[in-house]
Protein backbone atom coordinates (compact mmCIF):
# COMPACT_ATOMS: atom_id res chain seq x y z
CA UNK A 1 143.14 117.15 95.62
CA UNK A 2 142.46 120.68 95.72
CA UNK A 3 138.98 122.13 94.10
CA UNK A 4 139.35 123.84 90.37
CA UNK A 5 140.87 127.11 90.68
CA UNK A 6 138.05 129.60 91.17
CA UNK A 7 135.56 127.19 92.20
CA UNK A 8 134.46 127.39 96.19
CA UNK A 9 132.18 124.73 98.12
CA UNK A 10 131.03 125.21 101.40
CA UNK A 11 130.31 122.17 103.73
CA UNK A 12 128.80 121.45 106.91
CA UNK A 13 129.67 118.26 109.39
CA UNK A 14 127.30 115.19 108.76
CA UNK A 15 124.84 114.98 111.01
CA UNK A 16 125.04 110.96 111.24
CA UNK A 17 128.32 110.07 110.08
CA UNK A 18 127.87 106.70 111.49
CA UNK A 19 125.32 105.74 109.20
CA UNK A 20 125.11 105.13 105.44
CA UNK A 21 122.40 107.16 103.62
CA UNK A 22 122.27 108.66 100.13
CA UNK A 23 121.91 112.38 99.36
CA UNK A 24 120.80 113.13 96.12
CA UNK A 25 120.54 116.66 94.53
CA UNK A 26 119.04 117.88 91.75
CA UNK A 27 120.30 120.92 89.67
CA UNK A 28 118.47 121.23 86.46
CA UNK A 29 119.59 125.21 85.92
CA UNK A 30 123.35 123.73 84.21
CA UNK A 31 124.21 126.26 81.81
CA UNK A 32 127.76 126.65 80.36
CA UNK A 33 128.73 127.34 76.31
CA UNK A 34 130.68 125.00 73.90
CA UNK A 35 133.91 125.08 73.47
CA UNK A 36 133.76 124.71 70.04
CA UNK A 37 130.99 126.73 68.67
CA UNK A 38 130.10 129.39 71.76
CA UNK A 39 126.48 127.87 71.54
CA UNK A 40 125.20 127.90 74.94
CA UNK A 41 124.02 124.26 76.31
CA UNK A 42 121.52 123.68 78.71
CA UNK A 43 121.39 120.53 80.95
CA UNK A 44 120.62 118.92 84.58
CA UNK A 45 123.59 117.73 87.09
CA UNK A 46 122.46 115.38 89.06
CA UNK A 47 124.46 114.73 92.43
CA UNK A 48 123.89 111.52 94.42
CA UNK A 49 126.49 110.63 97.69
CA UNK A 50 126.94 108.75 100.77
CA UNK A 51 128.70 111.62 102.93
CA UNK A 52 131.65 110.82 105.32
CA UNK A 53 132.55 113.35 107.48
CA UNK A 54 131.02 116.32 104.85
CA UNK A 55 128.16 117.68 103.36
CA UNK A 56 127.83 120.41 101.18
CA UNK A 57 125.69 123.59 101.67
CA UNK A 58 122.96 124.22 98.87
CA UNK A 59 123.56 127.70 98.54
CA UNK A 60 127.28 127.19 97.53
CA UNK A 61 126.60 124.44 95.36
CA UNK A 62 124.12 126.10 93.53
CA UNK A 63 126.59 128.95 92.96
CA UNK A 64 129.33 126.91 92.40
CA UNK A 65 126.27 125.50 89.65
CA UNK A 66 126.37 128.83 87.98
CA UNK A 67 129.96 129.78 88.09
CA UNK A 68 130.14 127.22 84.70
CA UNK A 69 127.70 129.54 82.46
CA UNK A 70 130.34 131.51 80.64
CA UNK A 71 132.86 128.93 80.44
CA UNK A 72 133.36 126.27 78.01
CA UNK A 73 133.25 122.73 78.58
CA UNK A 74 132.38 119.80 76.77
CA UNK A 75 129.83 117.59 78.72
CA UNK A 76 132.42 114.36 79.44
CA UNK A 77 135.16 117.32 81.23
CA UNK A 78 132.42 119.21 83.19
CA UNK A 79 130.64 115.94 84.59
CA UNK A 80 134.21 115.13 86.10
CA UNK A 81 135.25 118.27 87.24
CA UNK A 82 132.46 118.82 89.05
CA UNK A 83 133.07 114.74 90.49
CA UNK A 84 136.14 116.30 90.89
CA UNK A 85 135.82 119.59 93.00
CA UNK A 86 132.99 117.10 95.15
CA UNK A 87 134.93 114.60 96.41
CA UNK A 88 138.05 117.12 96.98
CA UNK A 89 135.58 118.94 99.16
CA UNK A 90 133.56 116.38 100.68
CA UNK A 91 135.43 113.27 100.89
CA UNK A 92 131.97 111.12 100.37
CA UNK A 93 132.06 107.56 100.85
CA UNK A 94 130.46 107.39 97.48
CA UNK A 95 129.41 109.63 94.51
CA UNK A 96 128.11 109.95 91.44
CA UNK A 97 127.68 113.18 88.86
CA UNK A 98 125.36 112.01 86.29
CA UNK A 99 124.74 115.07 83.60
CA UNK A 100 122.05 115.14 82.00
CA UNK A 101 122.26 117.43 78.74
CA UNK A 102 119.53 118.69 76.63
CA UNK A 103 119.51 118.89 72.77
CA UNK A 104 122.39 119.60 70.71
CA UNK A 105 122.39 119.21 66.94
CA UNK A 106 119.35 116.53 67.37
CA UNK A 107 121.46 114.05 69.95
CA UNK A 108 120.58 114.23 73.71
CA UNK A 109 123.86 113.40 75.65
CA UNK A 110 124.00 111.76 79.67
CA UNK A 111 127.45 111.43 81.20
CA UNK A 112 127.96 109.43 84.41
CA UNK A 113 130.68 109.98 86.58
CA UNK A 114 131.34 108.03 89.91
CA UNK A 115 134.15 108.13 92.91
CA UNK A 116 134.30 105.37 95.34
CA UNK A 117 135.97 105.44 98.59
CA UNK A 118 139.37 103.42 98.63
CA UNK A 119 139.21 101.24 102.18
């Protein structure tokens, strides 16, 4: 599955691909606009994987981050494109996208996306 058109993610070879561990990462700078109303919403991705083979570079996912603020997405379709573009990049063993979005119209909204390895 090839990443989103436009969208790049570097990566880097595990370290210790023979053992399980978690990475998590934290991106609380999630900025994009609805689709809907151009409003601009604010929010946290949070990134949490067992890596295979792959890990990806902070630099490039922070861009990659970014490259969503003058787009529109609603929060369900941006939680799983990003799970999306991931796991087409990395090939993790596990992950999940949780996205964690801040105040819009009085409701707080969390979407949870998650990919597990078939085999």
């Amino acid at each position: 599955m090839p990443l989103t058109p436009g969208k790049q993610l570097d990566t880097f070879p595990n370290p210790h691909p023979g053992r399980d561990y978690e990475i998590e990462h934290l991106c609380p700078e999630y900025t994009a606009v609805c689709p809907i109303t151009g409003q601009p919403d604010f929010g946290t991705i949070r990134i949490r994987y067992v890596p295979d083979q792959r890990c990806v570079e902070l630099k490039s996912l922070k861009t990659y981050i970014w490259s969503f603020r003058d787009e529109g997405h609603f929060f369900e379709d941006v939680t799983n494109l990003i799970l999306n573009d991931l796991v087409a990049a990395l090939d993790p063993r596990s992950m999940t996208v949780t996205g964690e979005f801040n105040v819009r119209g009085g409701i707080t909204s969390t979407v949870t996306a998650t990919h597990v390895k078939a085999g």
